[in-house]
Each structure stands twice: as structure tokens, then as C-alpha cells.
C-alpha atoms as a PDB file:
ATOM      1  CA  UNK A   1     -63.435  10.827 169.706  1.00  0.00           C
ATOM      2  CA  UNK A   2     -59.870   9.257 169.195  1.00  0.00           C
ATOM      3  CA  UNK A   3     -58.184  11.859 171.143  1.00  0.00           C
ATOM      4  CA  UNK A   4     -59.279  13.800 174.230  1.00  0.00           C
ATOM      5  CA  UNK A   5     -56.612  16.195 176.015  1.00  0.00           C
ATOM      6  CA  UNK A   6     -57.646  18.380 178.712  1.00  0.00           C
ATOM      7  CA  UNK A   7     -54.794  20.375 180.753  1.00  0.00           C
ATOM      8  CA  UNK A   8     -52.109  19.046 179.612  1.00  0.00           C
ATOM      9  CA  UNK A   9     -48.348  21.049 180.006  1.00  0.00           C
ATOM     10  CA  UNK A  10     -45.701  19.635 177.719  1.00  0.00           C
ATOM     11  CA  UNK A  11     -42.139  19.847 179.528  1.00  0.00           C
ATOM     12  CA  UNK A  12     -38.895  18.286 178.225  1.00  0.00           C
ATOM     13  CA  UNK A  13     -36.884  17.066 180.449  1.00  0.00           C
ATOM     14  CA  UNK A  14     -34.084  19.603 180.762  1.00  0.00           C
ATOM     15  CA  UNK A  15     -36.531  22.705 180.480  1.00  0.00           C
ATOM     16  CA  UNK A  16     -38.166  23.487 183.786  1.00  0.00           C
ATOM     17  CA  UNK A  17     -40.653  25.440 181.448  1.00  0.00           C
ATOM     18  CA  UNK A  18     -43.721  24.106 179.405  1.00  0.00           C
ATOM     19  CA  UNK A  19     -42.912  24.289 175.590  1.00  0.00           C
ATOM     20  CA  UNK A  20     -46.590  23.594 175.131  1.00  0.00           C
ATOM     21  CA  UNK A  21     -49.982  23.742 177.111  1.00  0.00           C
ATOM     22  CA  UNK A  22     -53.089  22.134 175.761  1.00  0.00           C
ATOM     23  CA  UNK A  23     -56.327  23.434 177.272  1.00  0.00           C
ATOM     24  CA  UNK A  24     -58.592  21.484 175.154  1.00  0.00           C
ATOM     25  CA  UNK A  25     -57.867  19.691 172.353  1.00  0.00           C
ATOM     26  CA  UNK A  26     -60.418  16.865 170.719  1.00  0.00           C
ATOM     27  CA  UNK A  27     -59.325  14.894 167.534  1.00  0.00           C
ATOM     28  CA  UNK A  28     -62.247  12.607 166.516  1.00  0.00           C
ATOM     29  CA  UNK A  29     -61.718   9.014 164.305  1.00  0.00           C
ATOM     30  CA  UNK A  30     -61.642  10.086 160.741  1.00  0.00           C
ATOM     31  CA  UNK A  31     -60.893  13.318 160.608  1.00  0.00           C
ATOM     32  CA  UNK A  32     -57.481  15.218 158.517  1.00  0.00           C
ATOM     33  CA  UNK A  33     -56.120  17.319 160.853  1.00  0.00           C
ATOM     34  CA  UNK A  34     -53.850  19.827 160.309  1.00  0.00           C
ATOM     35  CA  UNK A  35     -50.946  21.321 162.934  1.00  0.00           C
ATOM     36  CA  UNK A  36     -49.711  25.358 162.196  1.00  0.00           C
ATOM     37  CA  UNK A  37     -48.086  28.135 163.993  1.00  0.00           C
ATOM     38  CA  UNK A  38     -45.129  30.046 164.157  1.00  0.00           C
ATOM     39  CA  UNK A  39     -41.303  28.653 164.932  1.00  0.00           C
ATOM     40  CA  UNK A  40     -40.826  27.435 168.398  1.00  0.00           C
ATOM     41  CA  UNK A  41     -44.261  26.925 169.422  1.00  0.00           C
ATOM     42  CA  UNK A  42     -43.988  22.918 169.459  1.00  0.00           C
ATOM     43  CA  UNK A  43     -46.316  21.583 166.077  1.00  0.00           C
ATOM     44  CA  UNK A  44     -43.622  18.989 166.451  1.00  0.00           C
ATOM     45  CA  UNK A  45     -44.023  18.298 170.024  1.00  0.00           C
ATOM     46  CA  UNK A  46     -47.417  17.894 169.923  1.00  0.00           C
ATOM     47  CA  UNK A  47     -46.940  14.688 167.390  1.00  0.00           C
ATOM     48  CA  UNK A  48     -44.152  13.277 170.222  1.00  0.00           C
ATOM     49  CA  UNK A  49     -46.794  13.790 172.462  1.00  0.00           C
ATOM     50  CA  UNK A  50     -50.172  12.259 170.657  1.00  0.00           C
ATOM     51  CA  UNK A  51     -47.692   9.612 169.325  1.00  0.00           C
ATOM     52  CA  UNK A  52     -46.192   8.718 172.717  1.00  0.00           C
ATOM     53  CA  UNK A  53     -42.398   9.236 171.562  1.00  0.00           C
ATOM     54  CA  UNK A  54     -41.554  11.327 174.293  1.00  0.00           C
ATOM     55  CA  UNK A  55     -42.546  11.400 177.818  1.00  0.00           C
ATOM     56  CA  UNK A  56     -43.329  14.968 177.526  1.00  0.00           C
ATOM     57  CA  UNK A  57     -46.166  14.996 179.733  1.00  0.00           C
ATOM     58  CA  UNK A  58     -46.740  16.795 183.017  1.00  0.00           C
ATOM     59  CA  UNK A  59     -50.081  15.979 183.808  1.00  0.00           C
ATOM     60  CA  UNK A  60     -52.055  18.100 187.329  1.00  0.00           C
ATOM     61  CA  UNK A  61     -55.376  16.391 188.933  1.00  0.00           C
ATOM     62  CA  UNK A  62     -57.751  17.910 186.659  1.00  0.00           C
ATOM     63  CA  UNK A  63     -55.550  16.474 183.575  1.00  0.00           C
ATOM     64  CA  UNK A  64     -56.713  14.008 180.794  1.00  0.00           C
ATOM     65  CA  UNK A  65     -55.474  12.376 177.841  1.00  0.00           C
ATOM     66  CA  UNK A  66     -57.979   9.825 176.675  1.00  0.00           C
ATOM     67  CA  UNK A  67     -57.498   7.540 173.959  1.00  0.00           C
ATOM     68  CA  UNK A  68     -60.450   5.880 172.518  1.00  0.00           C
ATOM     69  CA  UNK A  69     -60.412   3.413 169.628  1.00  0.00           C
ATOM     70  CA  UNK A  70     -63.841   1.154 168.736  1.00  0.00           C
ATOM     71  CA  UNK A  71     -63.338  -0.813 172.333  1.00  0.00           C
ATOM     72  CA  UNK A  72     -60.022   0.434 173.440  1.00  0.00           C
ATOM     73  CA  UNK A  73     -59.889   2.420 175.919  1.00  0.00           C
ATOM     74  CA  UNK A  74     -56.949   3.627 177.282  1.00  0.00           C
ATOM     75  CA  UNK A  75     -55.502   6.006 180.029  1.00  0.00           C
ATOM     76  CA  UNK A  76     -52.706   7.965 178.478  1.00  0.00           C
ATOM     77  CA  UNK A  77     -51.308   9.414 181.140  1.00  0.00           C
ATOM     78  CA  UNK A  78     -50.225   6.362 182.157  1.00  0.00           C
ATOM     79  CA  UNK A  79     -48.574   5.114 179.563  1.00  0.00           C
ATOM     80  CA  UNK A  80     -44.952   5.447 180.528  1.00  0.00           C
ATOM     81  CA  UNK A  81     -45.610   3.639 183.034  1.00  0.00           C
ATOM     82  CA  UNK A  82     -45.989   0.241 180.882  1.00  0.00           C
ATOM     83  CA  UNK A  83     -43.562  -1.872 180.015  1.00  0.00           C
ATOM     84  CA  UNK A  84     -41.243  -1.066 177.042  1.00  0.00           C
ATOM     85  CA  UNK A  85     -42.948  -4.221 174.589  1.00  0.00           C
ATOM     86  CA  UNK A  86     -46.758  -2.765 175.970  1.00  0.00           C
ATOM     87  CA  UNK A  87     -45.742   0.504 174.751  1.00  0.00           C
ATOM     88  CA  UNK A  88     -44.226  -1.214 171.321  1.00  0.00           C
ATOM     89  CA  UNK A  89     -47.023  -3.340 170.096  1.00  0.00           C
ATOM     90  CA  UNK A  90     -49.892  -0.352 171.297  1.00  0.00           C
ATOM     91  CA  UNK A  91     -47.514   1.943 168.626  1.00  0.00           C
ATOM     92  CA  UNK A  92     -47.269  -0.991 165.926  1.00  0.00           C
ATOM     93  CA  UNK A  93     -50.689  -1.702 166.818  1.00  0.00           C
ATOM     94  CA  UNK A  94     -52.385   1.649 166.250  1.00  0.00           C
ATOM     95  CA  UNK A  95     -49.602   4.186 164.882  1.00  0.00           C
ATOM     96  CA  UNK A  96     -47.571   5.150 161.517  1.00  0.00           C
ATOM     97  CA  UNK A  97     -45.259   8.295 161.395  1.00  0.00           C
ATOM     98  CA  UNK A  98     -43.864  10.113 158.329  1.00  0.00           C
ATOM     99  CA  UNK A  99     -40.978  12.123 160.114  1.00  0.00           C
ATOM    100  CA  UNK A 100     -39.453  15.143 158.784  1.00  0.00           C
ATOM    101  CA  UNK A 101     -36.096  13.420 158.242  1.00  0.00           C
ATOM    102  CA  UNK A 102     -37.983  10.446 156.558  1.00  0.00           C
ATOM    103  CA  UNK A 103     -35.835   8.252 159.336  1.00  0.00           C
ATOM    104  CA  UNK A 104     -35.231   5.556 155.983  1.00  0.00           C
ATOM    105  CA  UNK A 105     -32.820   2.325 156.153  1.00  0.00           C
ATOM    106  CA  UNK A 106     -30.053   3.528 153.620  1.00  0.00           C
ATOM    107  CA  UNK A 107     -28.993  -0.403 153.612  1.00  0.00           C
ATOM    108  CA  UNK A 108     -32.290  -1.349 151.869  1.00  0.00           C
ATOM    109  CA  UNK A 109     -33.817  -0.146 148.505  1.00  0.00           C
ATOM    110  CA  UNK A 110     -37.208   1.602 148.251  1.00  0.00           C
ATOM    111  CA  UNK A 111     -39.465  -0.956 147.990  1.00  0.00           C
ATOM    112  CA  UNK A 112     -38.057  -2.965 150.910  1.00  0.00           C
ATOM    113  CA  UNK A 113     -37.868   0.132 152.987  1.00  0.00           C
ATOM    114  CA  UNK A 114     -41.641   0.144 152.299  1.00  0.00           C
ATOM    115  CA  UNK A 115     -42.171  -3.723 152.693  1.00  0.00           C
ATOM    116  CA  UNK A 116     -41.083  -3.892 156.441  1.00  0.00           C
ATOM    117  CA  UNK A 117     -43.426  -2.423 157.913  1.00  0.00           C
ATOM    118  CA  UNK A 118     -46.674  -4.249 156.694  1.00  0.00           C
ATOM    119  CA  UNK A 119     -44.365  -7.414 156.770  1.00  0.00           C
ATOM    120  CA  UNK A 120     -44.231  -6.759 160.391  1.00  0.00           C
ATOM    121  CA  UNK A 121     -47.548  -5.975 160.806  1.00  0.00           C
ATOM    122  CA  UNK A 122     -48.347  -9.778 159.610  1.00  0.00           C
ATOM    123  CA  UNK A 123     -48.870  -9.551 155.912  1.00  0.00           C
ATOM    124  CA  UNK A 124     -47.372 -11.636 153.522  1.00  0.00           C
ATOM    125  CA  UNK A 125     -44.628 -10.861 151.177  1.00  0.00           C
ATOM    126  CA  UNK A 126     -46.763 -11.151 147.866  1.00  0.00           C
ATOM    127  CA  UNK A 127     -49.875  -9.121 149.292  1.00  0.00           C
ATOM    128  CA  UNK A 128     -47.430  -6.221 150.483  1.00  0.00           C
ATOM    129  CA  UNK A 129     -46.145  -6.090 147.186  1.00  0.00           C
ATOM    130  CA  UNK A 130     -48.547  -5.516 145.008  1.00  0.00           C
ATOM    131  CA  UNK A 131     -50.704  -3.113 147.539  1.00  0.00           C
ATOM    132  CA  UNK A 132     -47.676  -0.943 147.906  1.00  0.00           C
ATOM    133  CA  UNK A 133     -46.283  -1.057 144.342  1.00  0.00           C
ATOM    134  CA  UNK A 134     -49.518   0.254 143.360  1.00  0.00           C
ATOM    135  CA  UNK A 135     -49.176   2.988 145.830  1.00  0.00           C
ATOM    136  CA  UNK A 136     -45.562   3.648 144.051  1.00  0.00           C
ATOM    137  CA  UNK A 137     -47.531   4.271 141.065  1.00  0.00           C
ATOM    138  CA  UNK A 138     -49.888   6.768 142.322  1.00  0.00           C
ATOM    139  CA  UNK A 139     -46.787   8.926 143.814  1.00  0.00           C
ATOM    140  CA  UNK A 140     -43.846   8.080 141.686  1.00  0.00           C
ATOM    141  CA  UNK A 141     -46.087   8.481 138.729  1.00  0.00           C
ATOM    142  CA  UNK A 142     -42.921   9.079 135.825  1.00  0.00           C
ATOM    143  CA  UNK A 143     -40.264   7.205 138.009  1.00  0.00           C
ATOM    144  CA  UNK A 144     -41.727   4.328 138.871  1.00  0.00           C
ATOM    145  CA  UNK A 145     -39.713   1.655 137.632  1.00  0.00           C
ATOM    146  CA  UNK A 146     -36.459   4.242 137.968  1.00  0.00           C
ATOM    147  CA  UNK A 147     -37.170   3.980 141.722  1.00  0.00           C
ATOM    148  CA  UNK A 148     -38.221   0.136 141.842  1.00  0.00           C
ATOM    149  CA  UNK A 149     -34.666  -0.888 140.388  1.00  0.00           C
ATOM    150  CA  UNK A 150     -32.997  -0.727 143.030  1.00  0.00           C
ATOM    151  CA  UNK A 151     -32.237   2.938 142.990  1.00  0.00           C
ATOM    152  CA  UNK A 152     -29.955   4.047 146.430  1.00  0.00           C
ATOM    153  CA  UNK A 153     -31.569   6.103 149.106  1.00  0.00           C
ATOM    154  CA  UNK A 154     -28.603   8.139 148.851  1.00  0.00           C
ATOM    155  CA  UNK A 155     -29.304   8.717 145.004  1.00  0.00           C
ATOM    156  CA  UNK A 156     -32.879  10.052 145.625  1.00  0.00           C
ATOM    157  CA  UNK A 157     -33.597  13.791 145.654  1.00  0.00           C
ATOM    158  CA  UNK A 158     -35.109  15.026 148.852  1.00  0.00           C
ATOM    159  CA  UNK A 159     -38.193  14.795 147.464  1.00  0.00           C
ATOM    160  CA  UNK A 160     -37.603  11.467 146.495  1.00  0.00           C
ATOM    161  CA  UNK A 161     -37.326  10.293 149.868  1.00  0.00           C
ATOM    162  CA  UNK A 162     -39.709  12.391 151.237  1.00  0.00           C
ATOM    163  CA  UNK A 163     -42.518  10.729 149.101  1.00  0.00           C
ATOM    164  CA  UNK A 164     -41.040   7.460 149.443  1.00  0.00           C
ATOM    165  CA  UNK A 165     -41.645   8.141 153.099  1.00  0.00           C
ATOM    166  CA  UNK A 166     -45.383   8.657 152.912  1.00  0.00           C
ATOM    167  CA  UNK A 167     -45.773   5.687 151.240  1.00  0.00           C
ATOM    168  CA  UNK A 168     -44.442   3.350 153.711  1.00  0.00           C
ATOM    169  CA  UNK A 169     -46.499   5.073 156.074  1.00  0.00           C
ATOM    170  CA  UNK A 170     -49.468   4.407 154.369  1.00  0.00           C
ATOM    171  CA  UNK A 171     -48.877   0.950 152.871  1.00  0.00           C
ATOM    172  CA  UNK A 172     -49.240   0.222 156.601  1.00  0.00           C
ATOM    173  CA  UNK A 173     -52.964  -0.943 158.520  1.00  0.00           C
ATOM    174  CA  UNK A 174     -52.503   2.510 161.004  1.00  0.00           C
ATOM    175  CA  UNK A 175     -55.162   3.914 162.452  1.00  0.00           C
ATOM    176  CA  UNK A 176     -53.393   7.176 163.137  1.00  0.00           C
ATOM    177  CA  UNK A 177     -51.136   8.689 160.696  1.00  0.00           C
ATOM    178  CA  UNK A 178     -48.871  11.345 162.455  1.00  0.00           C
ATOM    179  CA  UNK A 179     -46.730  13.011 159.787  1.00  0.00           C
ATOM    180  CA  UNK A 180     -44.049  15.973 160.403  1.00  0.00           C
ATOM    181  CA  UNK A 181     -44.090  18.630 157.621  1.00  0.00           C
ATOM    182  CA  UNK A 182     -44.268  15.697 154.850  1.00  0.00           C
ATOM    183  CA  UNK A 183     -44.491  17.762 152.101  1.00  0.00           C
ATOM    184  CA  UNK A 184     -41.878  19.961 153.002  1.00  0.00           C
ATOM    185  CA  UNK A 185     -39.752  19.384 150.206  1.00  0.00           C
ATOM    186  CA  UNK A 186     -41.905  19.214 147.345  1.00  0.00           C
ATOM    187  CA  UNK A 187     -43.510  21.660 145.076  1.00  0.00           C
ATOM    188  CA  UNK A 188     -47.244  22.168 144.632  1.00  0.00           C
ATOM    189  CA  UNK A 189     -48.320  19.653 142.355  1.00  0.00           C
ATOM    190  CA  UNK A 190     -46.904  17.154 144.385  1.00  0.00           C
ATOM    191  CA  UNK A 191     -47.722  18.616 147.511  1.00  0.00           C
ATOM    192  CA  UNK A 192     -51.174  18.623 146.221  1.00  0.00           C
ATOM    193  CA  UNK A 193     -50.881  15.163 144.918  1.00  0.00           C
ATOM    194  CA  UNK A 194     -49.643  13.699 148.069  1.00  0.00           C
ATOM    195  CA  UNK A 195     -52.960  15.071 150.417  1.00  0.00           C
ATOM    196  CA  UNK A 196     -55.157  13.676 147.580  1.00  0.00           C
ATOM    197  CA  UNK A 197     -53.952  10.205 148.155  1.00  0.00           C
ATOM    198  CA  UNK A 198     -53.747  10.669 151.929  1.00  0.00           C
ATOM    199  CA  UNK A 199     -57.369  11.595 151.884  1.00  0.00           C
ATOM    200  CA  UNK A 200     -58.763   8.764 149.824  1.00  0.00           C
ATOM    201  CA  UNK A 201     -56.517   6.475 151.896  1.00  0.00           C
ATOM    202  CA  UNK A 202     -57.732   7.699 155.388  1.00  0.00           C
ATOM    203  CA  UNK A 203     -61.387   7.499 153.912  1.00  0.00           C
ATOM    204  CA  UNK A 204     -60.854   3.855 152.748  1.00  0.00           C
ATOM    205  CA  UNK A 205     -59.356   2.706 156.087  1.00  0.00           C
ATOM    206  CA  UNK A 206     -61.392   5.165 158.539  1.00  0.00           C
ATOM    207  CA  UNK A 207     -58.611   6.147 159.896  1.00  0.00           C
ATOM    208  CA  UNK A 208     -57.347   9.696 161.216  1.00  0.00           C
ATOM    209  CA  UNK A 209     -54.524  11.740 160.240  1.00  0.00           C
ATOM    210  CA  UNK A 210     -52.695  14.529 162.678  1.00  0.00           C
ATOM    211  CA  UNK A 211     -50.032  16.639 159.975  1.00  0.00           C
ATOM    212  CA  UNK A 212     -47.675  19.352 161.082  1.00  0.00           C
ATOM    213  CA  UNK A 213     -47.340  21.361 158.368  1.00  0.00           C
ATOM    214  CA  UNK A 214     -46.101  25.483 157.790  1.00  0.00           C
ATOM    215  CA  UNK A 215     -48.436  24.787 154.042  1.00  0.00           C
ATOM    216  CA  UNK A 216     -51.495  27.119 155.581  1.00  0.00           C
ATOM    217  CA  UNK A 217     -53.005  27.057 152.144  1.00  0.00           C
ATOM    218  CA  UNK A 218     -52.326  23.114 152.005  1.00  0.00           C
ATOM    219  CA  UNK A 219     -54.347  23.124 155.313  1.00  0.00           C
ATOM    220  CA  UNK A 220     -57.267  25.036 153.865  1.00  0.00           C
ATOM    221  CA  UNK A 221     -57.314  23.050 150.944  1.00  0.00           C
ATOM    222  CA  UNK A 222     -57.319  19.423 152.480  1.00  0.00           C
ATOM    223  CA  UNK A 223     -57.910  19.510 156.285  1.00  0.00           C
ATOM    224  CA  UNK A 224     -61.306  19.057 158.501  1.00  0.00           C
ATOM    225  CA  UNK A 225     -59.845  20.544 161.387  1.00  0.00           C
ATOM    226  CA  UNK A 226     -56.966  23.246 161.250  1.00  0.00           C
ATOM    227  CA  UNK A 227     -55.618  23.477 165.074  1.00  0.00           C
ATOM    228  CA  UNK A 228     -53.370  26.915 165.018  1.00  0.00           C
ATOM    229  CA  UNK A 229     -50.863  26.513 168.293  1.00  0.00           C
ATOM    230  CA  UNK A 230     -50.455  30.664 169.711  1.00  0.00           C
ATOM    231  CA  UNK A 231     -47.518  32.085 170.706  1.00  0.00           C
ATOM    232  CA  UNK A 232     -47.923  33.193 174.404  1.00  0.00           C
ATOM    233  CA  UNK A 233     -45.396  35.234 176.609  1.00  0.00           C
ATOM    234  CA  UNK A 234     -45.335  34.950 180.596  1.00  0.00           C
ATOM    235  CA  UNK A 235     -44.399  37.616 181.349  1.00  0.00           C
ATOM    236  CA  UNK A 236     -43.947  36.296 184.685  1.00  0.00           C
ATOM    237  CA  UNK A 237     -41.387  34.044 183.466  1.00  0.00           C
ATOM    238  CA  UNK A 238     -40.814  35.804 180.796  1.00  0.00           C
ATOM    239  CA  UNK A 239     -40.725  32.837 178.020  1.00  0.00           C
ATOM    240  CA  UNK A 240     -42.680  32.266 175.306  1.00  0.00           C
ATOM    241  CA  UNK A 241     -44.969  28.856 174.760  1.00  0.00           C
ATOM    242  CA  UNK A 242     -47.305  27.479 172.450  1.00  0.00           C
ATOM    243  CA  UNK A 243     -50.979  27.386 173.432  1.00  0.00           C
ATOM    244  CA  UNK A 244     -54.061  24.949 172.584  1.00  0.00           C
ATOM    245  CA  UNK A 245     -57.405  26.438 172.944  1.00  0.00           C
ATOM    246  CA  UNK A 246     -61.180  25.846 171.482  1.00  0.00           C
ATOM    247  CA  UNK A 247     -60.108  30.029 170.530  1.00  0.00           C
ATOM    248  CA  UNK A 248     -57.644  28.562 167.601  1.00  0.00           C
ATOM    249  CA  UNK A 249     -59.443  25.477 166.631  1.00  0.00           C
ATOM    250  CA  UNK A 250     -60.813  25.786 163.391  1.00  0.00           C
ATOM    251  CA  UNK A 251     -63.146  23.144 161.640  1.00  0.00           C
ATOM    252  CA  UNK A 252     -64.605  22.649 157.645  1.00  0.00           C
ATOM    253  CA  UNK A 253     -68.666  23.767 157.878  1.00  0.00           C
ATOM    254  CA  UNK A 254     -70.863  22.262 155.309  1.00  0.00           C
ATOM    255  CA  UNK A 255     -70.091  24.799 153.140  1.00  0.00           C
ATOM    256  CA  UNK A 256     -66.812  23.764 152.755  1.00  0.00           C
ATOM    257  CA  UNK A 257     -66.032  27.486 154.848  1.00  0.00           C
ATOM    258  CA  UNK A 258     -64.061  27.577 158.392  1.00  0.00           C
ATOM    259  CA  UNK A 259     -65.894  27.951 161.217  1.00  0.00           C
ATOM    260  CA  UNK A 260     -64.187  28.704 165.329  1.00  0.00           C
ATOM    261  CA  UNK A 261     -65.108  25.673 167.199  1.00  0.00           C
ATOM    262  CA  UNK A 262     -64.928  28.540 170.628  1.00  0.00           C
ATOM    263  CA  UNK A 263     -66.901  31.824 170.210  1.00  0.00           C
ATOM    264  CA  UNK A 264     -63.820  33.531 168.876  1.00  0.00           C
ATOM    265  CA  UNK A 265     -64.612  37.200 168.331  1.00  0.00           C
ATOM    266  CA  UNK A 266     -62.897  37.468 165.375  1.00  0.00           C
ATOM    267  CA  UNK A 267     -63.932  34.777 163.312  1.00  0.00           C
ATOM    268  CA  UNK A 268     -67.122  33.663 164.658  1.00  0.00           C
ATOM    269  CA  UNK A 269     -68.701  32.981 161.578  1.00  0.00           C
ATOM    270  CA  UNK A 270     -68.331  30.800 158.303  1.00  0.00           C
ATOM    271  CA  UNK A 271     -65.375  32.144 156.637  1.00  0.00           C
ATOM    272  CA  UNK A 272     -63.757  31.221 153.303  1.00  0.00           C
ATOM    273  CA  UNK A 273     -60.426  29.518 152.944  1.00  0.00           C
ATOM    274  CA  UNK A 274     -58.815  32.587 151.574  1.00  0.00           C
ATOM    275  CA  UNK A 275     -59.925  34.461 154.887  1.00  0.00           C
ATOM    276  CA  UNK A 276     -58.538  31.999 157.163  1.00  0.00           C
ATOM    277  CA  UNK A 277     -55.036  31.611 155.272  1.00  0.00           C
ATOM    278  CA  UNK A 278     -54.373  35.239 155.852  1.00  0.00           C
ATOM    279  CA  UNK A 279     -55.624  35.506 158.903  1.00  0.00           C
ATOM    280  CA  UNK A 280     -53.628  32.604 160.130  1.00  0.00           C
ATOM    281  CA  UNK A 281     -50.727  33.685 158.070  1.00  0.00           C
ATOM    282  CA  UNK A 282     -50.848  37.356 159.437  1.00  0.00           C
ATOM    283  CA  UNK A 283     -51.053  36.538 162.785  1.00  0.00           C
ATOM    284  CA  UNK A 284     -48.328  33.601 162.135  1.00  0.00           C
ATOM    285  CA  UNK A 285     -45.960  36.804 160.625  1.00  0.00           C
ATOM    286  CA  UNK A 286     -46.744  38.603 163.514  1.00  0.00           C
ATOM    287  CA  UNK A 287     -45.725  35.705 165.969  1.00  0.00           C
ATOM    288  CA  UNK A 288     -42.522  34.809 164.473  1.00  0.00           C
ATOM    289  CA  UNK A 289     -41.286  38.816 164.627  1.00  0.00           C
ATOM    290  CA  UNK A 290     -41.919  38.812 168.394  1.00  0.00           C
END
């Protein structure tokens, strides 16, 4: 188990209200895991907070956040707590990120926004090439050599950047992939295209990957575990949060069906893909209109 969070509350720091609480939430080492629910319910806060971006946490005595990697160990909820280059080398150590806004250098071209990151990582400048040029082949299958000449980030379509994103991330030695809605601006095909790559790649390097993504049928199609973050109102309060149980944890059966990892009375049984996407849709349609 990479990833143990029992507890938790999620609270920025000018909210006095949790914009996420996480009952239970396991991620184990290899696993695809895929991050849905309606607007608002914080898919994205959930990466700050597995990825340690944010100090999001407020932890109570009964809370844990375990992270356990072959024979590291470590205490999350003290992580803040470490000094600024601690917390820099654990994240180069450990972490790569494909954010929604692709966060690339516009003063560099695509292949050195890709090469920093394994250059930093300790690789030389020859073997980063030719690992991540091959990778350029895979995704930018017809414009290969139009994005390798030193096309502009500015000059690439949104889709463009957004695969030229992914692979930087994975041209990296992560262990965890976190990536924010990183097919968001592509079509099917290379939707499709990009999780078949990510899936050979996290096979090859054992690794994990955590993806917010609004794709339910993506999910279906490529994840092991599908974690589906509820829309709750206090009506105490009266605010609305995002919830994490074993109820809306959802994992691949042998079968290659979806099975409730909680004895959730309404899908307590193998179900097919097709089930779960409207299910999960519904309910997602339902959540949004409240």
C-alpha cells in the first residue's frame, strides 16, 4: 500500500470549512487510479493533497496519512513540518505531475521542456534524449519532427501542449504520477492513445498513477480503481463537500467488471463498465444540479 488515509478533513486556508473529507482511502503500488465527481467536490484537491502541494491538511487524533514506498516509510502528516529542501528532494525523489495548465517553460522548445526534468533527476543528456524522443514518437505520432524543430509553445494547439505535458511527466523515474484532467483537451483517439502508453509505462516502471479526470468512460476503460468523491450537504452548516468512503470506491474484478470495495447496496456485485458509467454519470448529473 503506497497510500493510506484515514480521517483526513481537507481545509484551505481561508475557508473555515472542509472542501474535502477522506474516511478511508487506500491506493496500493501499481495500481491506475482514477479521480471523478461532480464540480466543486475537490478531484483537484485531493492531488494537492496526495502530492503535498498544499498544506491542506487538518488532521484529529485518530488521523493517518501513511506513505509507504519498498523501505520508506514516512509520516505524512508531518510533512510540513520539514524543511523546504526535505520536502523538495522527497517530491523530485518520488513524484511527477501533469497539471491541467501543463505549467510549460514558454522560453524553451519541446524537447528541452521535456529534457529538464530527467536531467535533474541525474541522467545524462544523450540517454534523456533518445528515451524521450522515442516517447515523442509514440504521442506525436504525424508531428514528430514538426514538434522537434523547434516549434514555440505558444504555436502548439492545446492539445499540443497538453500531450507534450504527459510526456515530460513520464520521461521522468516517478514513482507516482499525479495528473489533473490530462486529457482534457483531446479527442478520443488520443485520449485513448495517451492511457495506453500511461499503462504500459506504469507497468514497466511499477509505478502508480492517481488521474483526475471528468472522462467516466476513460475511467472504465483504463483504471483499476475508480474512487467517485460524493457531494454531501451539512445541513448544519449548510455547505456542500466532497466525501471519500469504501461506499464510492470502485475496483476492476477478474472479470474485467466493477466491483464496491464497501458493501454498497446498490452495486454490490460485479457490474459491467457500461453499468458503472451511468451509474456514476447519473448520480454525477444529479450532483452538479443540486
Amino acid at each position: 500500500m503506497i497510500f493510506n488515509l484515514k480521517n483526513i478533513s481537507c481545509i484551505y486556508s481561508n475557508s473555515v470549512n472542509p472542501v474535502l473529507k477522506i474516511n478511508n482511502l487506500e491506493i496500493n503500488q501499481g495500481e491506475i487510479v482514477f479521480i471523478i465527481g461532480a464540480s466543486g467536490v475537490g478531484k483537484s484537491t485531493i492531488l494537492e493533497t496526495l502530492g503535498v502541494m498544499n498544506e491542506t491538511i487538518k488532521s484529529e487524533e485518530d488521523s493517518v496519512f501513511e506513505f509507504n514506498f519498498e523501505n520508506t516509510k514516512e509520516n505524512m502528516l508531518g510533512f510540513w513540518k520539514k524543511k523546504e529542501s526535505e520536502q523538495a528532494d522527497f517530491r523530485k525523489k518520488y513524484l511527477s505531475f501533469i497539471f491541467q495548465n501543463t505549467n510549460l517553460f514558454q522560453n524553451l522548445n519541446a524537447e528541452d521542456n521535456v529534457l529538464i526534468a530527467p536531467l535533474l533527476q541525474g541522467d545524462d543528456i544523450i540517454t534523456s534524449k533518445n528515451k524521450s524522443r522515442k516517447i515523442f514518437k509514440q504521442i506525436f505520432t504525424k508531428e514528430y519532427s514538426e514538434i522537434l524543430n523547434d516549434k514555440k509553445i505558444s504555436e502548439m494547439s492545446g492539445g499540443q501542449r497538453q500531450r507534450l505535458a504527459f510526456v515530460r511527466a513520464i520521461s521522468t523515474h516517478y514513482k507516482i504520477l499525479f495528473a489533473d484532467e490530462p486529457t482534457g483537451n483531446l479527442d478520443w483517439a488520443n485520449a485513448n492513445n495517451l492511457m495506453s502508453h500511461l499503462i504500459i509505462d506504469i507497468r514497466d516502471k511499477k509505478s502508480t498513477a492517481i488521474v483526475v479526470s471528468h472522462d467516466i468512460r476513460l475511467a472504465a476503460d483504463h483504471a483499476d480503481k475508480i474512487v467517485y468523491i460524493d457531494k454531501i450537504h451539512d445541513k448544519e452548516k449548510k455547505y456542500y463537500y466532497g466525501n471519500i468512503s469504501d461506499n464510492n470506491v470502485f475496483v476492476k474484478s477478474k472479470e474485467n467488471n466493477w466491483v464496491s470495495i464497501s458493501a454498497n447496496k446498490l452495486l454490490n456485485k460485479n457490474i459491467e463498465s457500461k453499468e458503472l458509467v451511468k451509474f456514476l454519470q447519473d448520480d454525477i448529473i444529479r450532483k452538479n444540479n443540486i
